[in-house]
N, C-alpha and C. Protein backbone atom coordinates (compact mmCIF):
# COMPACT_ATOMS: atom_id res chain seq x y z
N UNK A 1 45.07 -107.81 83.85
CA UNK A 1 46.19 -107.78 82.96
C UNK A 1 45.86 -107.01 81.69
N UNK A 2 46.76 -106.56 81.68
CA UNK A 2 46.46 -105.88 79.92
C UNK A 2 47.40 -106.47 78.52
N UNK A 3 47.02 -106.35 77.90
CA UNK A 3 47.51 -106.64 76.74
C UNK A 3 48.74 -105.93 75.97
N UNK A 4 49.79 -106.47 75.43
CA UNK A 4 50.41 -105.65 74.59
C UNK A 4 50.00 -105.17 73.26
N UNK A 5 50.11 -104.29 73.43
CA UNK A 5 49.84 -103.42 71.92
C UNK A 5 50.40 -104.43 70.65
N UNK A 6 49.33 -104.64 69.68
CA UNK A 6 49.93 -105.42 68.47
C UNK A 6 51.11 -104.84 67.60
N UNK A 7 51.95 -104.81 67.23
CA UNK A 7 53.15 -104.08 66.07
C UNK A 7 53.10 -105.40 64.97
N UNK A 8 52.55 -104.66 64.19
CA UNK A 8 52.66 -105.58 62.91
C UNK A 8 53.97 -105.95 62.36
N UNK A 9 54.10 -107.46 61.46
CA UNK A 9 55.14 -107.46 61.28
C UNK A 9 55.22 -107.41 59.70
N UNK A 10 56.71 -106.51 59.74
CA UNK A 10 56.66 -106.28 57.50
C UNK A 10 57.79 -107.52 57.33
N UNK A 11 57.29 -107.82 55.88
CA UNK A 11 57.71 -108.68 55.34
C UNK A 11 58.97 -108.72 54.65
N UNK A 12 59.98 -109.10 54.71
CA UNK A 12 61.56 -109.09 54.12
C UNK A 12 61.41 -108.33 53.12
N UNK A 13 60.37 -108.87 51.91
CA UNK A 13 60.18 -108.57 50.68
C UNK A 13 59.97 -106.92 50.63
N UNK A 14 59.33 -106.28 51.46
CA UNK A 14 58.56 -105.04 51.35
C UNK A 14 59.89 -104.16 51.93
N UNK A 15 60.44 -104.54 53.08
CA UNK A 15 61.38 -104.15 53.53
C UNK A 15 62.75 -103.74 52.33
N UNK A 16 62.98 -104.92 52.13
CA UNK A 16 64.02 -104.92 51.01
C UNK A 16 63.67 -103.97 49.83
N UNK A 17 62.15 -103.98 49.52
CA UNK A 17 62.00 -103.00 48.30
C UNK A 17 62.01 -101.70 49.01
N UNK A 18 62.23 -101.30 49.63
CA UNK A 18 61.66 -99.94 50.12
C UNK A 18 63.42 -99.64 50.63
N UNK A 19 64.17 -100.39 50.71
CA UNK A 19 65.39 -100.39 50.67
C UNK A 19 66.26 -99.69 49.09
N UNK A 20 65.58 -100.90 49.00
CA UNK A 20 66.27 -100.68 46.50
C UNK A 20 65.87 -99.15 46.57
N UNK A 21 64.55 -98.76 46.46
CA UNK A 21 63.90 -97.50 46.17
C UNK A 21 64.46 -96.33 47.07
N UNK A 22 65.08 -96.73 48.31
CA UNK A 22 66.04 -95.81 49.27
C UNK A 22 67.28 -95.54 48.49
N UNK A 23 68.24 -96.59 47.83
CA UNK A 23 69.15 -96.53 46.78
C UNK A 23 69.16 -96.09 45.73
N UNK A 24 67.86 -96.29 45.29
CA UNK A 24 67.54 -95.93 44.02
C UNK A 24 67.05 -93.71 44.02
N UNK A 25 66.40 -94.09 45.34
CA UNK A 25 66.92 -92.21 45.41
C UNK A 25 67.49 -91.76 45.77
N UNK A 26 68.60 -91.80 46.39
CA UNK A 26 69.97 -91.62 46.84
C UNK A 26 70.98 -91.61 45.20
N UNK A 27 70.49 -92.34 44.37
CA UNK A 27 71.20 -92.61 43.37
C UNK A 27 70.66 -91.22 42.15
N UNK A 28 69.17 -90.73 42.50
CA UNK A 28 68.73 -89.85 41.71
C UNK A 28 69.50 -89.06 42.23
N UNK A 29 69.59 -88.13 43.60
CA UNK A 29 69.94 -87.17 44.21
C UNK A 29 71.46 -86.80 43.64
N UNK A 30 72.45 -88.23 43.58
CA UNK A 30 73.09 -87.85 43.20
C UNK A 30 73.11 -87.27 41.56
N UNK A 31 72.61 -88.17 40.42
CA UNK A 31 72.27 -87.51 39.11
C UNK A 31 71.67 -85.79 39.52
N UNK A 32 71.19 -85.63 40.16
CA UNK A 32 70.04 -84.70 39.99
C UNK A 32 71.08 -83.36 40.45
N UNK A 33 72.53 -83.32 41.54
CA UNK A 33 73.21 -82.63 41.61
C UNK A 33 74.13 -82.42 40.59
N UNK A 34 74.24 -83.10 39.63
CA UNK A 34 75.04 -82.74 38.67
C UNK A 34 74.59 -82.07 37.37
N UNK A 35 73.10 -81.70 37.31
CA UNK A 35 72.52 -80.84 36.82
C UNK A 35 72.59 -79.35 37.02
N UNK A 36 72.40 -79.15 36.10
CA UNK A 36 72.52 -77.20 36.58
C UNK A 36 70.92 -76.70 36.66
N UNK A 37 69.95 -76.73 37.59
CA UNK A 37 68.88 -76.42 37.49
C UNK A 37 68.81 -74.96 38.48
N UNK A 38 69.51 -74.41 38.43
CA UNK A 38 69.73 -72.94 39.22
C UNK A 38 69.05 -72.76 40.40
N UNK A 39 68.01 -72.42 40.90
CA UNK A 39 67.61 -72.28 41.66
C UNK A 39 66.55 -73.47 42.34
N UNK A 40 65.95 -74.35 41.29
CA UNK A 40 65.63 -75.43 41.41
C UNK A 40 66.08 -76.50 42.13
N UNK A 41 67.79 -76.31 42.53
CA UNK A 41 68.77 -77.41 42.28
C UNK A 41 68.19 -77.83 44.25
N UNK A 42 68.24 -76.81 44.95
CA UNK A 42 67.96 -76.74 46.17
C UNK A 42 66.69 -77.73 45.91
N UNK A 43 65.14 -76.91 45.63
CA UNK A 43 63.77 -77.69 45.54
C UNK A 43 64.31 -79.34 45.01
N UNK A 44 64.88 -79.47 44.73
CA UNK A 44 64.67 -80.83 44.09
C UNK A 44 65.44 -81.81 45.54
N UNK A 45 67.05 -81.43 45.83
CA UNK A 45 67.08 -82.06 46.60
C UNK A 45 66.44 -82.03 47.86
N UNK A 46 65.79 -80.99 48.18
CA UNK A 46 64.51 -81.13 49.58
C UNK A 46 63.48 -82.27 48.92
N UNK A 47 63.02 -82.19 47.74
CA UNK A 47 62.02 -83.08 47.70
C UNK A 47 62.25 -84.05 47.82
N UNK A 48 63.82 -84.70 47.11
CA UNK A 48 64.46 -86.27 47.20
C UNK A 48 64.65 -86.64 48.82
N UNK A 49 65.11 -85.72 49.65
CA UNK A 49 65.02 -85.67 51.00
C UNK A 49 63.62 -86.25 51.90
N UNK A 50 62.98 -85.30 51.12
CA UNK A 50 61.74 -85.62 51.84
C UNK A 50 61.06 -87.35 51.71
N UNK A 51 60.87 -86.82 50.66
CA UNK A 51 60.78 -88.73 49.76
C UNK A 51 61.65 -89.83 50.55
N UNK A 52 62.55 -89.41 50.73
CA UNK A 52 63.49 -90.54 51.46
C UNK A 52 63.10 -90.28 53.28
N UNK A 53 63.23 -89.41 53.40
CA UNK A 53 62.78 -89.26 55.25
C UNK A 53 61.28 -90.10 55.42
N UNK A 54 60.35 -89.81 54.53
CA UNK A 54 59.34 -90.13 54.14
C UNK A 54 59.24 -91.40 54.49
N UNK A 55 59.49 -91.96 53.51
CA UNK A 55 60.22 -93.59 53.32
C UNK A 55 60.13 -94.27 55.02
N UNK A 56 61.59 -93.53 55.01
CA UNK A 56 61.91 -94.39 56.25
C UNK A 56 61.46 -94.13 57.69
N UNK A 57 60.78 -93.01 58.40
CA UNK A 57 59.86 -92.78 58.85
C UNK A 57 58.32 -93.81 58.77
N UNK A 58 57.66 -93.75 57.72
CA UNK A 58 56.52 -94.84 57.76
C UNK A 58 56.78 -95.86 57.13
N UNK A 59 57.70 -96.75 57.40
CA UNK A 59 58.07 -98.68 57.16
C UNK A 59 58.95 -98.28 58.08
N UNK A 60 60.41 -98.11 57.98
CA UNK A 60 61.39 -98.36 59.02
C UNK A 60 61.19 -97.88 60.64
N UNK A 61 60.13 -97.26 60.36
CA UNK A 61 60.02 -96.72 62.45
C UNK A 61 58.81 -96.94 62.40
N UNK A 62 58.24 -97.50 61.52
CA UNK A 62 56.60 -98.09 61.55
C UNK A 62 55.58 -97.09 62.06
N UNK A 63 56.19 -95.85 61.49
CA UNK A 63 54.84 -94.69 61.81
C UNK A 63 53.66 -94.97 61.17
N UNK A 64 53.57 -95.92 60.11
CA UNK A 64 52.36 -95.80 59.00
C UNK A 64 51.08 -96.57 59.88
N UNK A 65 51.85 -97.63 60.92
CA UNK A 65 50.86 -98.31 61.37
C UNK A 65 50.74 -97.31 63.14
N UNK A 66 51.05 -96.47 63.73
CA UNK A 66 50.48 -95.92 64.67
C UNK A 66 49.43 -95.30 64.64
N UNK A 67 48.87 -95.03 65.63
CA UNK A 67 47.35 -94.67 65.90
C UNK A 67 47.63 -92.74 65.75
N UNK A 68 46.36 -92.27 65.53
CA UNK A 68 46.17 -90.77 64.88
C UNK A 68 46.93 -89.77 65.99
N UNK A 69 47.33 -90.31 66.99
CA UNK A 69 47.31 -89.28 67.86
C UNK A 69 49.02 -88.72 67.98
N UNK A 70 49.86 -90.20 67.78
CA UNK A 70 50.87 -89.99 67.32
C UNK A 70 51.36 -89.49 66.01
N UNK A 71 50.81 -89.57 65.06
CA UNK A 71 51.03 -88.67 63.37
C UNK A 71 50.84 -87.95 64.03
N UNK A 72 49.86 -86.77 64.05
CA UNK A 72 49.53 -85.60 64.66
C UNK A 72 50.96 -85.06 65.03
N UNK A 73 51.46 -85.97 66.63
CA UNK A 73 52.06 -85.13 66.98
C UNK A 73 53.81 -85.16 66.54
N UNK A 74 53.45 -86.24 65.72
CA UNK A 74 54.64 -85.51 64.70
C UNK A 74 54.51 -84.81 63.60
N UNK A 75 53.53 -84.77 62.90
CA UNK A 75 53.24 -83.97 62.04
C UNK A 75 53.23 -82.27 62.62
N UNK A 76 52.83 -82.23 63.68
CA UNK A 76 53.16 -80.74 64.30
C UNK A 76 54.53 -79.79 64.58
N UNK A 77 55.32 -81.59 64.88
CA UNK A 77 56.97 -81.39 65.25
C UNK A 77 57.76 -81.20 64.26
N UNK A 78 57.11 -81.23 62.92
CA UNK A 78 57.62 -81.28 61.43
C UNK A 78 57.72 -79.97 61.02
N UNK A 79 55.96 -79.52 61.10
CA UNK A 79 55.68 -78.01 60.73
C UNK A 79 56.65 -77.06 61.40
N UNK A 80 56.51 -77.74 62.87
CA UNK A 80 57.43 -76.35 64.02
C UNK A 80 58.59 -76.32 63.68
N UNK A 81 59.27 -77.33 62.73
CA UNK A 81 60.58 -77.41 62.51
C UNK A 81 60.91 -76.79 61.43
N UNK A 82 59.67 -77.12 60.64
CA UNK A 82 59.71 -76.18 59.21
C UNK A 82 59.36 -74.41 59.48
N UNK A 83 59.25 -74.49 60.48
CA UNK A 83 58.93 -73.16 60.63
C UNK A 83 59.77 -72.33 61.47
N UNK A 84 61.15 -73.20 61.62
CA UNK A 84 62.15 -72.42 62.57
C UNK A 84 63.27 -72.58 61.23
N UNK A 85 63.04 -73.25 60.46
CA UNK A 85 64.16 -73.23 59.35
C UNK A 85 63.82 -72.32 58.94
N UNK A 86 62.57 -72.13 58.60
CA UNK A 86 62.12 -70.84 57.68
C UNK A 86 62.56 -69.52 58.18
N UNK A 87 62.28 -69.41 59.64
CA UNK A 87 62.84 -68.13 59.92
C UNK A 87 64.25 -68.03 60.17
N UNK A 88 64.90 -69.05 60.21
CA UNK A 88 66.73 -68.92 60.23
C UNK A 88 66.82 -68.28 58.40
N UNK A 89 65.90 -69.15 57.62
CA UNK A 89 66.61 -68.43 56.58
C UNK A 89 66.31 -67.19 55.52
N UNK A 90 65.34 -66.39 56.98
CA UNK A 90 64.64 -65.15 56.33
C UNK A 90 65.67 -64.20 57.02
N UNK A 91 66.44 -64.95 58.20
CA UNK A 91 67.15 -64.20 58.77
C UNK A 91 68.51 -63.94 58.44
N UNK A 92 69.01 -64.87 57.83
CA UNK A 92 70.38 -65.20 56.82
C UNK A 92 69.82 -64.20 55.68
N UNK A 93 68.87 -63.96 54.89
CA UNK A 93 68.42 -63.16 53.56
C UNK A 93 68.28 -61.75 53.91
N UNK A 94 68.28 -61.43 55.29
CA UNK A 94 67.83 -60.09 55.41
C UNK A 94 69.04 -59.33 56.17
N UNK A 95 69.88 -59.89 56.06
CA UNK A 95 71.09 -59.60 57.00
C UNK A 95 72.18 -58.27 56.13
């Protein structure tokens, strides 16, 4: 027989804060569009994006506690993704 794999369990408390702090940047993003930061305005909401994908990725789908082999291979699926946006929008700039 084998064993099931352990999945840790998070605590209401941690959950719930990581919730507030989901609201709470959702709540920047919005302040942060009503700024005029010109070209910035884009960088900032990718970063609030990220921060929040971030978030809920390692607590809500419990990536933080999987083993190395899985990060990896999302961390690869991230880059490849970042790297097909990139060329959609070298291709939109050069048009």
């Amino acid at each position: 027989m084998t064993q099931a794999p352990h999945h840790p369990v998070l605590s209401t408390r941690l959950l719930v804060t990581i919730w507030l702090l989901l609201l709470l940047l959702t709540g920047v993003t919005v302040f942060v569009s009503r700024l005029d930061l010109g070209a910035g305005h884009v960088w900032m909401a990718l970063l609030i994006a990220s921060l929040k994908s971030g978030l809920v990725i390692a607590f809500f789908m419990h990536m933080k506690y999987e083993n190395r082999l899985l990060k990896i291979s999302l961390f690869v699926t991230l880059v490849t993704l970042a790297i097909f946006i990139g060329f959609t929008f070298f291709d939109v700039l050069y048009r």
